[in-house]
N, C-alpha and C. Protein backbone atom coordinates (compact mmCIF):
# COMPACT_ATOMS: atom_id res chain seq x y z
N UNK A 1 0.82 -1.20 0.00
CA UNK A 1 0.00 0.00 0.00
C UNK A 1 0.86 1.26 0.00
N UNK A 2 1.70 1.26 0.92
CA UNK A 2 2.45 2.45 1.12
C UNK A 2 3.47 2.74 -0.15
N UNK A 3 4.25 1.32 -0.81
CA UNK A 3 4.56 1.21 -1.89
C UNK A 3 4.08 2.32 -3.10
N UNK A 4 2.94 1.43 -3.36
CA UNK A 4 2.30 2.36 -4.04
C UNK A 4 1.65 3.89 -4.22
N UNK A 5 1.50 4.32 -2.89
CA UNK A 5 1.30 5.53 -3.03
C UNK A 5 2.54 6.71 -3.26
N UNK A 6 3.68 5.95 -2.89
CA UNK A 6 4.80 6.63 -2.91
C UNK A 6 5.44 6.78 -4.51
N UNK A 7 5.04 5.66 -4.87
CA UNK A 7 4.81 5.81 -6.53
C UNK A 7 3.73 6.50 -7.14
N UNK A 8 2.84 6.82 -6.42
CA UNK A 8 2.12 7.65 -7.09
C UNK A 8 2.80 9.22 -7.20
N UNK A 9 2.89 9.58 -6.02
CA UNK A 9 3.51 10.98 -5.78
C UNK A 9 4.85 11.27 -6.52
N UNK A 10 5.51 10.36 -6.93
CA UNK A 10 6.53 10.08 -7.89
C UNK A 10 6.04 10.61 -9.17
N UNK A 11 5.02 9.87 -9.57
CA UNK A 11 4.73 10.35 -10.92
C UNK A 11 4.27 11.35 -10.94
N UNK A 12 3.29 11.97 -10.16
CA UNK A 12 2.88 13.13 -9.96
C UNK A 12 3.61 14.61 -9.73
N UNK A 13 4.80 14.00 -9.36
CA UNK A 13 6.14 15.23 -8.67
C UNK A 13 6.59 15.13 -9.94
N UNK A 14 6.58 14.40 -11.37
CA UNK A 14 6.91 14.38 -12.81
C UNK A 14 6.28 14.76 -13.49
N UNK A 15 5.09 15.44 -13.18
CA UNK A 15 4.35 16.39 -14.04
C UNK A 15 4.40 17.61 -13.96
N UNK A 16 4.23 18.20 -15.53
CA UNK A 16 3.95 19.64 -15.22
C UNK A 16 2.68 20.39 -15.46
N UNK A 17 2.21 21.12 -14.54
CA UNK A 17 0.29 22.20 -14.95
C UNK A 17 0.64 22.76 -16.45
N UNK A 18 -0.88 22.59 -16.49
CA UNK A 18 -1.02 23.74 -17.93
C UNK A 18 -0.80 22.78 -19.43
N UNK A 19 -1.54 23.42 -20.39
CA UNK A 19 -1.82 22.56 -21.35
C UNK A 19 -0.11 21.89 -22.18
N UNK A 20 0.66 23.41 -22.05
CA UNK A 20 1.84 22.30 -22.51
C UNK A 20 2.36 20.99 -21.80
N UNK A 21 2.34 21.39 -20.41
CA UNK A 21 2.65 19.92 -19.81
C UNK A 21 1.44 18.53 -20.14
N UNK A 22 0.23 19.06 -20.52
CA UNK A 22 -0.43 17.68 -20.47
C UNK A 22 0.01 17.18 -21.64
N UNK A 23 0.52 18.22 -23.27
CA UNK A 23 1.07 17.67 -23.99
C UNK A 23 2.42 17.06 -24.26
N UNK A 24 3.05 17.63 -23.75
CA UNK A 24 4.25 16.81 -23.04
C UNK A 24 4.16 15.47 -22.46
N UNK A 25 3.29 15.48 -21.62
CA UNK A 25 3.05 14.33 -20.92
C UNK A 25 2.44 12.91 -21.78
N UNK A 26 1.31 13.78 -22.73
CA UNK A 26 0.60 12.87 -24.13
C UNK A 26 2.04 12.18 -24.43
N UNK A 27 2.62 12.60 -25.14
CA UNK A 27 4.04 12.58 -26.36
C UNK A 27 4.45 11.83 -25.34
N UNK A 28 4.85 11.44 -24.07
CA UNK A 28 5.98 10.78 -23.50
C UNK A 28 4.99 9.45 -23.11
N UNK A 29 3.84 9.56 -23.60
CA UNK A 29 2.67 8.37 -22.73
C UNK A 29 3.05 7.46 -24.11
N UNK A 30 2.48 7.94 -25.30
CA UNK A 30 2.81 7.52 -26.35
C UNK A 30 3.96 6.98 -26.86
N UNK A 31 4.68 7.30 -26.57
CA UNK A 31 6.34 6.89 -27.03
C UNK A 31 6.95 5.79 -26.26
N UNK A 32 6.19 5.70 -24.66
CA UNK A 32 6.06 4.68 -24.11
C UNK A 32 5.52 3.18 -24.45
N UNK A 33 4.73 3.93 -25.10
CA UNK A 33 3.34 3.11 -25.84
C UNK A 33 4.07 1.94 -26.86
N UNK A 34 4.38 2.69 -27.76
CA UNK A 34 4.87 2.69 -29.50
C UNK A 34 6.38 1.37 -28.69
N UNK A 35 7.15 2.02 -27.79
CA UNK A 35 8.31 1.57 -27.79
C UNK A 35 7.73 -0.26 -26.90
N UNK A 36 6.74 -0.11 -25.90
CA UNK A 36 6.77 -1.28 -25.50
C UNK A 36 5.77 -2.13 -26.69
N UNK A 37 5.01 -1.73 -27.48
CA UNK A 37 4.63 -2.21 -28.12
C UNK A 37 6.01 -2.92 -29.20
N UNK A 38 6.86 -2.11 -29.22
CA UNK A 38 7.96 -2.63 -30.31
C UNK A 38 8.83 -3.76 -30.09
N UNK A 39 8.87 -3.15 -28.91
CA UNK A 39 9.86 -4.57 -27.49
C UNK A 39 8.92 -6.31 -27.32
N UNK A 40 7.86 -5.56 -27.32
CA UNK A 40 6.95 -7.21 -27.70
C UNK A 40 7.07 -7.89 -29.15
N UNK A 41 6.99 -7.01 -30.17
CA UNK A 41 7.54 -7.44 -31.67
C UNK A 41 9.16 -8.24 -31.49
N UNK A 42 9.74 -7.50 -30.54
CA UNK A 42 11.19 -7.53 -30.78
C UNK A 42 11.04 -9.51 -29.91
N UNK A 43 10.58 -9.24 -28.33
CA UNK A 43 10.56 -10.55 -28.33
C UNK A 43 9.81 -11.97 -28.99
N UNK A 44 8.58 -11.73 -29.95
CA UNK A 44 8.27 -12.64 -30.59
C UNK A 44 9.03 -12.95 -31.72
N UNK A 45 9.91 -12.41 -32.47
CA UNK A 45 10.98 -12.16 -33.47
C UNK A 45 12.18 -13.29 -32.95
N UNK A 46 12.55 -13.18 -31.47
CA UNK A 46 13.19 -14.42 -30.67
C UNK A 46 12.83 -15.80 -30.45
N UNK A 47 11.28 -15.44 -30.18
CA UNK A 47 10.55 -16.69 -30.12
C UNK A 47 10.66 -17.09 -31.37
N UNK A 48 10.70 -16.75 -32.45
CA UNK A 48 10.38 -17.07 -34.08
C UNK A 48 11.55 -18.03 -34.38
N UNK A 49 12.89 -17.10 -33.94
CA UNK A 49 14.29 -17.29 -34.16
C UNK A 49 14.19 -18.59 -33.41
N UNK A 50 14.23 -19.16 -32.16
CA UNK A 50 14.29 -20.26 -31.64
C UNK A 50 13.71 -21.37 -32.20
N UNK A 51 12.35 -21.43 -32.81
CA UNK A 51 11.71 -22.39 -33.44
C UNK A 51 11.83 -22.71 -34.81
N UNK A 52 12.52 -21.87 -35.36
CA UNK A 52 12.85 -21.45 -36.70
C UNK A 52 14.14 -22.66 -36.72
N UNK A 53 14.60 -22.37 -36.22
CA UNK A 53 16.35 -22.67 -36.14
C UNK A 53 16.00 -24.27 -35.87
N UNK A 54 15.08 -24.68 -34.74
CA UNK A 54 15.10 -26.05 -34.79
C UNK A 54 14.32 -26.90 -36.04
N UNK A 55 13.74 -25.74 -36.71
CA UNK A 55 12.63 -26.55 -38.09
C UNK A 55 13.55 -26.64 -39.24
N UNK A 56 14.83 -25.62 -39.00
CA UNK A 56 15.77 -25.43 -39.87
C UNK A 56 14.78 -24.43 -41.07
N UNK A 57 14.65 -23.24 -40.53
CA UNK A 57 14.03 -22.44 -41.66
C UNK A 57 14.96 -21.07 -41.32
N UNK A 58 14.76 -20.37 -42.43
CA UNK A 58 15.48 -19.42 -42.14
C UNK A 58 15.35 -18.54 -41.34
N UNK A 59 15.89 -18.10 -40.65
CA UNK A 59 15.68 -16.56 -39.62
C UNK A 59 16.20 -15.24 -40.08
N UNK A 60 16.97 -15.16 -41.35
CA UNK A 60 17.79 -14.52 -41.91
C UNK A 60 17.26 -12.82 -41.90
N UNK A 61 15.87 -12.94 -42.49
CA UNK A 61 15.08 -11.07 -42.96
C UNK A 61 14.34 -11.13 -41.07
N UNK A 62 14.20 -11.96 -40.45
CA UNK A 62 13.65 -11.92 -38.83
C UNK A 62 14.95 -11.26 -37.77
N UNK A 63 15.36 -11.96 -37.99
CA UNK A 63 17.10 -10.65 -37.67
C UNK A 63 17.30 -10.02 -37.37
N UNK A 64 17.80 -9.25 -38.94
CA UNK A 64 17.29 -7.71 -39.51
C UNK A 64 16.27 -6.85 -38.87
N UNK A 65 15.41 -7.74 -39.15
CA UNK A 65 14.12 -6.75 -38.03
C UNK A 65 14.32 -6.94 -36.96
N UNK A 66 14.08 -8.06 -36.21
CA UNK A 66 14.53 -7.48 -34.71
C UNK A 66 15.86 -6.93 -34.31
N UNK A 67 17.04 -6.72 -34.96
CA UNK A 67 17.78 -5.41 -34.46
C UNK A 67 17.49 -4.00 -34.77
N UNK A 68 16.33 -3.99 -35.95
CA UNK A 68 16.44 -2.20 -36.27
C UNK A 68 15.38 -1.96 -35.22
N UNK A 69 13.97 -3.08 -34.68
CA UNK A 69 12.98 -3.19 -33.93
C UNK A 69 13.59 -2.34 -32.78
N UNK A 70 14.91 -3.35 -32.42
CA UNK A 70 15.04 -2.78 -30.85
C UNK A 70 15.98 -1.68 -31.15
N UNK A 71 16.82 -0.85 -32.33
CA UNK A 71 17.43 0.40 -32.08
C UNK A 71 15.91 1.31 -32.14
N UNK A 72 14.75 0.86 -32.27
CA UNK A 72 13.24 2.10 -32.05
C UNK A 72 13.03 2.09 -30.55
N UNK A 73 13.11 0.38 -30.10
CA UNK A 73 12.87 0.55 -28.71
C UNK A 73 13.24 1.37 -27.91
N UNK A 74 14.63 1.55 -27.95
CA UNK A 74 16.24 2.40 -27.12
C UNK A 74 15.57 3.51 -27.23
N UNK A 75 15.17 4.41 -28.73
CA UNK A 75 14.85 5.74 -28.47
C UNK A 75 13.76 6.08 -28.54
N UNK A 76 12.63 5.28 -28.60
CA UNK A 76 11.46 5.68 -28.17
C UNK A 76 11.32 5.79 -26.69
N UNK A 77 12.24 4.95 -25.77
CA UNK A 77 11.68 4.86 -24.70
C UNK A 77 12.46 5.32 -23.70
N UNK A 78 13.46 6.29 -24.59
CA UNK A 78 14.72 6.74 -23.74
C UNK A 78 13.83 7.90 -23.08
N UNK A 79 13.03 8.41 -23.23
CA UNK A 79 12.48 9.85 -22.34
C UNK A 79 11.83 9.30 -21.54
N UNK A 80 10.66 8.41 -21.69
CA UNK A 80 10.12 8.04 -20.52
C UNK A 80 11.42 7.55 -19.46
N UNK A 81 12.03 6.80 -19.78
CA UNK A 81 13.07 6.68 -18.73
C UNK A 81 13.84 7.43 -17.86
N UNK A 82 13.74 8.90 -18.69
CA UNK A 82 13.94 10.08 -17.48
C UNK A 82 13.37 10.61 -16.85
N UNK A 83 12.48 10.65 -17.36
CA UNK A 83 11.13 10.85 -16.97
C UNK A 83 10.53 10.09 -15.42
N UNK A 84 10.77 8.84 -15.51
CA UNK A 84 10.88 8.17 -14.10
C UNK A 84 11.84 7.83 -13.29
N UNK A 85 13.10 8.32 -14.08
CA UNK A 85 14.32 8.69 -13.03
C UNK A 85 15.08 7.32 -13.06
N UNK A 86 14.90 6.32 -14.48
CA UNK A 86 15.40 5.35 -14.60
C UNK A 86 16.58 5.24 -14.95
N UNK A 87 17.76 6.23 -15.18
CA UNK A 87 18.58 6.06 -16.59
C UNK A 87 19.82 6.02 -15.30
N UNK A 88 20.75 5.67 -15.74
CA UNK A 88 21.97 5.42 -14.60
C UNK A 88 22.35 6.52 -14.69
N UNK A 89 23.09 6.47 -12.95
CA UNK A 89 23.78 7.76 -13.22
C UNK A 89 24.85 7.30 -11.93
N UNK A 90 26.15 8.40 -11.63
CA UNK A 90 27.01 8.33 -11.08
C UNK A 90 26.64 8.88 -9.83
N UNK A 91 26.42 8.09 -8.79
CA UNK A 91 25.68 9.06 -7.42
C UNK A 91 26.77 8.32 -6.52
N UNK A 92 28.32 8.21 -6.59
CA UNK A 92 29.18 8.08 -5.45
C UNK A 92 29.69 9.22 -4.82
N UNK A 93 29.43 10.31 -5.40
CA UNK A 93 30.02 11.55 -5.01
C UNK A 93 28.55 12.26 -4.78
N UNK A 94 27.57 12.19 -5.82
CA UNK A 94 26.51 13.18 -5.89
C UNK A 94 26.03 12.99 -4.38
N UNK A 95 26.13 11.71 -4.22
CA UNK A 95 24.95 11.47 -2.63
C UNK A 95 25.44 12.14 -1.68
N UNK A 96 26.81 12.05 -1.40
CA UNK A 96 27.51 12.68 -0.46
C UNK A 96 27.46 14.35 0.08
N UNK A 97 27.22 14.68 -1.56
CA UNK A 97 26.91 16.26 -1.39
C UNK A 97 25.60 16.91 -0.45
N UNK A 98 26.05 18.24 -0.45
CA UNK A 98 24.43 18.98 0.49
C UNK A 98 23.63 19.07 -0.59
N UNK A 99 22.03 19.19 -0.76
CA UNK A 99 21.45 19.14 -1.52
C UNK A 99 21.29 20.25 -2.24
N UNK A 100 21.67 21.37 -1.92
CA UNK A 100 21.99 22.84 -2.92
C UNK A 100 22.62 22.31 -3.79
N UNK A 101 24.05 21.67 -3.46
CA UNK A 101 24.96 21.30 -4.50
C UNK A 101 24.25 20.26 -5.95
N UNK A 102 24.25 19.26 -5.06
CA UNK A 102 22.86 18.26 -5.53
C UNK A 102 22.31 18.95 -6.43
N UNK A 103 21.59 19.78 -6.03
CA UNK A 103 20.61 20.60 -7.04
C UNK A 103 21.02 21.05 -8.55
N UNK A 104 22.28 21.56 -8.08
CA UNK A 104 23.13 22.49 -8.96
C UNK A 104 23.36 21.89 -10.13
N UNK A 105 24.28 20.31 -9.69
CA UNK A 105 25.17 19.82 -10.28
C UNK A 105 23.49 19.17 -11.23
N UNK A 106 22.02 18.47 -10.49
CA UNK A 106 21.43 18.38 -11.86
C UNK A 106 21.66 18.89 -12.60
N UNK A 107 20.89 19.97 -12.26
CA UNK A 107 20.62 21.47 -13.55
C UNK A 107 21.76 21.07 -14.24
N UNK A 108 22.75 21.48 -14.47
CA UNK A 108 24.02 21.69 -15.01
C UNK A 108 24.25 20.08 -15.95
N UNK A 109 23.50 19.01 -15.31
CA UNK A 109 23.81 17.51 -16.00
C UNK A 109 22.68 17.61 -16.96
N UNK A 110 21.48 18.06 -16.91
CA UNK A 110 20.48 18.67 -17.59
C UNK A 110 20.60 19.24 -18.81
N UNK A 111 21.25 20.18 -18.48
CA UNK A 111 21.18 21.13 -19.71
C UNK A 111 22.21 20.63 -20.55
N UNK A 112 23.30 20.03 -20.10
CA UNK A 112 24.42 19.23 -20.56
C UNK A 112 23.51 17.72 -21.91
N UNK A 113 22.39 17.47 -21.00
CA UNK A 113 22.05 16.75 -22.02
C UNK A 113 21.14 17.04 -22.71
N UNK A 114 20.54 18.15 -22.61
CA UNK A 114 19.39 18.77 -23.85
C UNK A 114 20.83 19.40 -24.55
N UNK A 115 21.84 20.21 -24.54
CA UNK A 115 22.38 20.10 -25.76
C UNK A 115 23.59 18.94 -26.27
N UNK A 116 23.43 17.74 -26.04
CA UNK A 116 23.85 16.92 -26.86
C UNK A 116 22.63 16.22 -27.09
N UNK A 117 21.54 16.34 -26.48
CA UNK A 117 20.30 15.46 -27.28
C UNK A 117 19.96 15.98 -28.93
N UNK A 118 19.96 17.19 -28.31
CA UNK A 118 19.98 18.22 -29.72
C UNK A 118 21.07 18.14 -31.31
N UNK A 119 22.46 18.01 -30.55
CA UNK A 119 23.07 17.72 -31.73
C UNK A 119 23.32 16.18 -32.01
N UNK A 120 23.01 15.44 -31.56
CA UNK A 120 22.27 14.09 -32.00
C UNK A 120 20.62 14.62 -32.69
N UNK A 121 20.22 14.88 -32.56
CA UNK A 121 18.83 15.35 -32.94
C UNK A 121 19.11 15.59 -34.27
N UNK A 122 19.82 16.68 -34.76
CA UNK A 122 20.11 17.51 -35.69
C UNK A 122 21.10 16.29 -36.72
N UNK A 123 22.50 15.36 -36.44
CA UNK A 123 22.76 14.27 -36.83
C UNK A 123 22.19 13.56 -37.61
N UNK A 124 21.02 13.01 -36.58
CA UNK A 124 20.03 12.18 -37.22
C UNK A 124 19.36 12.56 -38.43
N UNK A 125 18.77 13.99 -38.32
CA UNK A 125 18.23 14.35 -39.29
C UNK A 125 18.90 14.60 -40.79
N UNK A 126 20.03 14.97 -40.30
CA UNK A 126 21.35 14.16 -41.68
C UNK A 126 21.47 13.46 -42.25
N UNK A 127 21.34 12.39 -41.53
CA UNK A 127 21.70 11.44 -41.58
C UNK A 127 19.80 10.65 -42.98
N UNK A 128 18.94 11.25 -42.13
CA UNK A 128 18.04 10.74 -42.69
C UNK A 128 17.76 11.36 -44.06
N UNK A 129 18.05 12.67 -44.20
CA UNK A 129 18.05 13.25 -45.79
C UNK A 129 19.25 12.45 -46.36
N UNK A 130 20.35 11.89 -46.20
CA UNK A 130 21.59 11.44 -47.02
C UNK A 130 20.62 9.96 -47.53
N UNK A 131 20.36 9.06 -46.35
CA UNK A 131 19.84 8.18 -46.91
C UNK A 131 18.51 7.99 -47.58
N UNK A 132 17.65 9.02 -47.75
CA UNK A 132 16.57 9.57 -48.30
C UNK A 132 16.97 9.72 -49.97
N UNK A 133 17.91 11.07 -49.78
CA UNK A 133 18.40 10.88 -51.22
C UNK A 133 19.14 9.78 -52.09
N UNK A 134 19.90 9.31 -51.69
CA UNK A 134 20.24 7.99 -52.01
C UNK A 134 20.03 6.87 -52.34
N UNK A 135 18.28 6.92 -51.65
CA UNK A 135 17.70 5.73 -51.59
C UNK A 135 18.11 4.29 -51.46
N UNK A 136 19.28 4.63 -49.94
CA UNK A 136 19.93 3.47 -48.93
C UNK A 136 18.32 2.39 -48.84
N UNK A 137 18.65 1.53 -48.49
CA UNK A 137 17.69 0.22 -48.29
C UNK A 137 18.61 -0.84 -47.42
N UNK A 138 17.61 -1.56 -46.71
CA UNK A 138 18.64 -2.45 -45.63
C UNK A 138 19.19 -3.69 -46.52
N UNK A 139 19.98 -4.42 -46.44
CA UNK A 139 20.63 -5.58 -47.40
C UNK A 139 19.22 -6.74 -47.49
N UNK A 140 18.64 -7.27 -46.66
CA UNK A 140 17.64 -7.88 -46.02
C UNK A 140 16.47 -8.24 -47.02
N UNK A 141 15.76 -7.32 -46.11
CA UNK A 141 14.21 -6.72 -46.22
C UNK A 141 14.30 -5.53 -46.68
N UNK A 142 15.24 -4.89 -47.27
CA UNK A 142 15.11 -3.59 -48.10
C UNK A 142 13.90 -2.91 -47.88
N UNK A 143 13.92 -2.46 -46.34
CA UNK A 143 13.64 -1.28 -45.53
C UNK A 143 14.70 -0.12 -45.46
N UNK A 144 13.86 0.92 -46.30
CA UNK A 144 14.74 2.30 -46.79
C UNK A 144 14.91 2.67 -45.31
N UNK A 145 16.20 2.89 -45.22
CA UNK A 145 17.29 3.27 -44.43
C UNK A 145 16.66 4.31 -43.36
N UNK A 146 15.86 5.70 -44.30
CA UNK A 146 15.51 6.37 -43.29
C UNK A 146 14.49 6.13 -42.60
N UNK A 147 13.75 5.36 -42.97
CA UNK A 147 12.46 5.30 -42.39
C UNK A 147 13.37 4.05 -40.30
N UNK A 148 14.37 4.11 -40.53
CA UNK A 148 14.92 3.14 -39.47
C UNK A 148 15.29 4.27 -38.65
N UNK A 149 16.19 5.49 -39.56
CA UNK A 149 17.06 6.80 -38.83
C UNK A 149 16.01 7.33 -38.36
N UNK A 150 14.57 7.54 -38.33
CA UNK A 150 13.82 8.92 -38.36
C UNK A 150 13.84 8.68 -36.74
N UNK A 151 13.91 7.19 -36.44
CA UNK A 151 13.55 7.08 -34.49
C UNK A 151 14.85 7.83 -33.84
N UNK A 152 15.89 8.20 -34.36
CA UNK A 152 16.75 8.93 -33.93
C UNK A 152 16.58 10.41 -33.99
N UNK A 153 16.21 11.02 -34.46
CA UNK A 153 15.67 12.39 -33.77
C UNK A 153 14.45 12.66 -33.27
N UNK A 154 13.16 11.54 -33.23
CA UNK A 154 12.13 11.61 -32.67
C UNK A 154 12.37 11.41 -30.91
N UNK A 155 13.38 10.18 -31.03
CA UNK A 155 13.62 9.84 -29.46
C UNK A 155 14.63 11.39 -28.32
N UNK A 156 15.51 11.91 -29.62
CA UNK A 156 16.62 12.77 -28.90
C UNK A 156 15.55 14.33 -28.80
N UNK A 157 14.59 14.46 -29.28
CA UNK A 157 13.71 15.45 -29.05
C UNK A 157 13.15 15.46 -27.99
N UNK A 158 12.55 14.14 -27.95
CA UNK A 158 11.65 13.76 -26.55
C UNK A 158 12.26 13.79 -25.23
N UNK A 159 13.53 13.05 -25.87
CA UNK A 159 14.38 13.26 -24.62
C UNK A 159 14.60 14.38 -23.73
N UNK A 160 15.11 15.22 -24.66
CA UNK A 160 15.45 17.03 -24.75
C UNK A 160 13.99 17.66 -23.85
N UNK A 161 13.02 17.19 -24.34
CA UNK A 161 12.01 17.88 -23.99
C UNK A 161 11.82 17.12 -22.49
N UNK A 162 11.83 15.95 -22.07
CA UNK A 162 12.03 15.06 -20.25
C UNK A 162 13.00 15.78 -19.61
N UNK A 163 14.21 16.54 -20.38
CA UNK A 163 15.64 16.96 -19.12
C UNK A 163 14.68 18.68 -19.17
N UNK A 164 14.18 19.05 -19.86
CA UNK A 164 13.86 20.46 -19.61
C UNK A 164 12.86 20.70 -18.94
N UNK A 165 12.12 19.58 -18.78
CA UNK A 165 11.18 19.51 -17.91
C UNK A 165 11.72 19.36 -16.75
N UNK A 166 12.29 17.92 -16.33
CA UNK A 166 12.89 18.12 -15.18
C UNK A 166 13.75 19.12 -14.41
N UNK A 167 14.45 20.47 -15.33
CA UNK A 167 14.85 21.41 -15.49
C UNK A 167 13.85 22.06 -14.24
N UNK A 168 13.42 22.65 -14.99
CA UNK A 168 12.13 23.27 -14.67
C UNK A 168 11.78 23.08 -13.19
N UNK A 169 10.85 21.41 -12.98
CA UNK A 169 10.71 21.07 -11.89
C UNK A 169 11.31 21.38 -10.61
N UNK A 170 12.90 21.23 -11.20
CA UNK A 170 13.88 20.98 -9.97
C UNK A 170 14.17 22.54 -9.74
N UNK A 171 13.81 23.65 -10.37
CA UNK A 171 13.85 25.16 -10.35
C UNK A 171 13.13 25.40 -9.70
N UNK A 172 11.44 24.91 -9.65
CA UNK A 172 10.73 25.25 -9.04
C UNK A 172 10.54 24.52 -7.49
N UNK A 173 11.22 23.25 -7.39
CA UNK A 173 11.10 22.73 -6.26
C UNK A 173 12.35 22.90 -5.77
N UNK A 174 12.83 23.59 -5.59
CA UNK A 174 14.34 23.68 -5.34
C UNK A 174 15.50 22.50 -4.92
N UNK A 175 15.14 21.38 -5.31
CA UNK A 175 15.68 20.02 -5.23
C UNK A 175 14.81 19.39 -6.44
N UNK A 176 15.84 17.76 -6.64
CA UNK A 176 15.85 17.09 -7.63
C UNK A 176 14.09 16.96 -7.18
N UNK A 177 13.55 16.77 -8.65
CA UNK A 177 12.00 16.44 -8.86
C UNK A 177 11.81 15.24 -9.07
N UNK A 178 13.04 14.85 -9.51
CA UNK A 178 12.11 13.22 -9.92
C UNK A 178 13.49 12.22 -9.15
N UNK A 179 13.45 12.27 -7.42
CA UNK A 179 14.43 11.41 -7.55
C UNK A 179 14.96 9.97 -7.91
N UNK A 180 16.05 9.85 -8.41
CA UNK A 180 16.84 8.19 -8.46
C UNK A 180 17.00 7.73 -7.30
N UNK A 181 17.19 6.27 -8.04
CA UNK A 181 16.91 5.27 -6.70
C UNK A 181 17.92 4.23 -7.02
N UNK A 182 18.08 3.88 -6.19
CA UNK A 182 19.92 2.67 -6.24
C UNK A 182 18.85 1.33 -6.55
N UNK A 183 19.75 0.37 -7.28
CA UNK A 183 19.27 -0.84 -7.36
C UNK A 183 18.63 -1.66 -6.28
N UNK A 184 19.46 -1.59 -5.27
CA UNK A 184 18.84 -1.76 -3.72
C UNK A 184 17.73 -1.33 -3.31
N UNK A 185 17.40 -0.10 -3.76
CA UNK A 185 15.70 0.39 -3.60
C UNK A 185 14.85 -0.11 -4.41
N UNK A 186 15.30 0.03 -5.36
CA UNK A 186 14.53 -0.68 -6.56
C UNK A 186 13.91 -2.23 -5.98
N UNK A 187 14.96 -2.94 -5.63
CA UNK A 187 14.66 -4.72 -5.10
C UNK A 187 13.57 -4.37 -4.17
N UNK A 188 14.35 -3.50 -2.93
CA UNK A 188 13.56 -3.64 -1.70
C UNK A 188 11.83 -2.72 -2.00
N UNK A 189 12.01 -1.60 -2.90
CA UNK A 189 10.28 -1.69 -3.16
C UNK A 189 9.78 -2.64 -3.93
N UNK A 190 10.35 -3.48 -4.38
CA UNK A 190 10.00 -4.94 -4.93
C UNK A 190 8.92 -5.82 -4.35
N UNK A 191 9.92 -6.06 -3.11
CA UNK A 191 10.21 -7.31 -2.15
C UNK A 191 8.75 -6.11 -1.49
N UNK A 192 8.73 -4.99 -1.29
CA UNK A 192 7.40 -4.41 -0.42
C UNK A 192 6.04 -4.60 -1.02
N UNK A 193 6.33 -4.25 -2.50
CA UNK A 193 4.94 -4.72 -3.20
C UNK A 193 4.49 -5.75 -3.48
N UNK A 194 5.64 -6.68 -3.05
CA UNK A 194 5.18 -8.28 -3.14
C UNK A 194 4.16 -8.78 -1.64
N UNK A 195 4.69 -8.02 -0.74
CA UNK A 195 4.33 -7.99 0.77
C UNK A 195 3.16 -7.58 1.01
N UNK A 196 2.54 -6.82 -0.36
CA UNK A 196 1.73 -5.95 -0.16
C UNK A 196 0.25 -7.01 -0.62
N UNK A 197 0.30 -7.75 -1.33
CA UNK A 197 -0.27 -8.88 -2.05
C UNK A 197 -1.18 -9.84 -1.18
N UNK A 198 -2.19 -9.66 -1.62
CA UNK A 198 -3.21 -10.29 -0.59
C UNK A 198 -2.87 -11.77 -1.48
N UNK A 199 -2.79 -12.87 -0.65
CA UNK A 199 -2.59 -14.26 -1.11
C UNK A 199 -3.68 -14.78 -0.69
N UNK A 200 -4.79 -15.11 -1.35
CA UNK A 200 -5.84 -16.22 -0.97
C UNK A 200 -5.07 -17.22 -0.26
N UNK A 201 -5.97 -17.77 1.04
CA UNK A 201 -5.78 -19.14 1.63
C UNK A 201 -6.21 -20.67 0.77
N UNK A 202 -5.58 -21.33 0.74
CA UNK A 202 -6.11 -22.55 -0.24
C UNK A 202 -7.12 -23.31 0.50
């Protein structure tokens, strides 16, 4: 119970008022969406591969797709992941600090990655007019090239747009908004929501 409410206020301390944040929030629900939907393609593509292999049929164009599958997964679902404060980070020094500092050093890791999300952003989009004009195609399944690149500046946008938010947040709350959590927390709210589980008697 307690589990869960503490996850609620989590997600809630990750939002922002006002119509841009609910659209913000749309775009990162969606991309969530799109990417676990892709990650289920990606694991039946395995399942395929396993049964395939013992019928002796080919897996060869199944492959192909499930690696370009899961480079959509990575950046579709890279914002939500900041978004819930999933993405690793180096907290042997950060923890130690006072939380002003703390504060600071986000912001500053923040903005650090809205502008390299950006010139990855901008990359990609290079990248996708070169193979556009060209009319690149995969060796395979001759899936045109860009239509694979375009998840690379859709994901580094979204991204861009999760650190500026959290930006924001942590401006207005004067500490981190969406805090991280060590693997150890992670288990042990695990092991709580398992606790939490009403078990019928047999």
């Amino acid at each position: 119970m307690n589990t869960k409410s503490a996850e609620d206020k989590a997600s809630h301390s990750g939002q922002l008022n006002g119509k841009i944040g609910n659209v913000v929030d749309k775009f990162s629900d969606i991309s969530l969406k799109f990417s676990a939907l892709l990650l289920l393609v990606v694991i039946l593509t395995i399942w395929y591969q396993v049964f395939a292999r013992i019928a002796h049929i080919s897996t060869k164009g199944i492959v192909e797709l499930g690696n370009y599958l899961l480079v959509l997964v990575c950046y579709f679902g890279i914002a939500y992941g900041l978004r819930k404060g999933r993405h690793i980070r180096v907290d042997i020094i950060y923890g130690r600090m006072p939380e002003k500092i703390q504060t600071i050093f986000l912001i500053i890791g923040n903005l650090i990655c809205v502008v390299f999300s950006l010139i990855i952003a901008w990359e990609g989009i290079k990248l996708i007019r070169m193979f556009y004009e060209i009319a690149e195609v995969s060796l395979i399944l001759h899936i045109p090239m860009y239509v694979v690149y375009i998840a690379m500046p859709i994901g580094m946008i979204l991204f861009t747009i999760e650190a500026i938010r959290e930006i924001v947040l942590t401006v207005k709350k004067g500490k981190a908004a969406i805090p991280t959590r060590s693997l150890e927390q992670e288990v042990e709210q695990e092991v709580e929501a398992l606790g939490d589980l009403d078990i019928p008697n047999k």
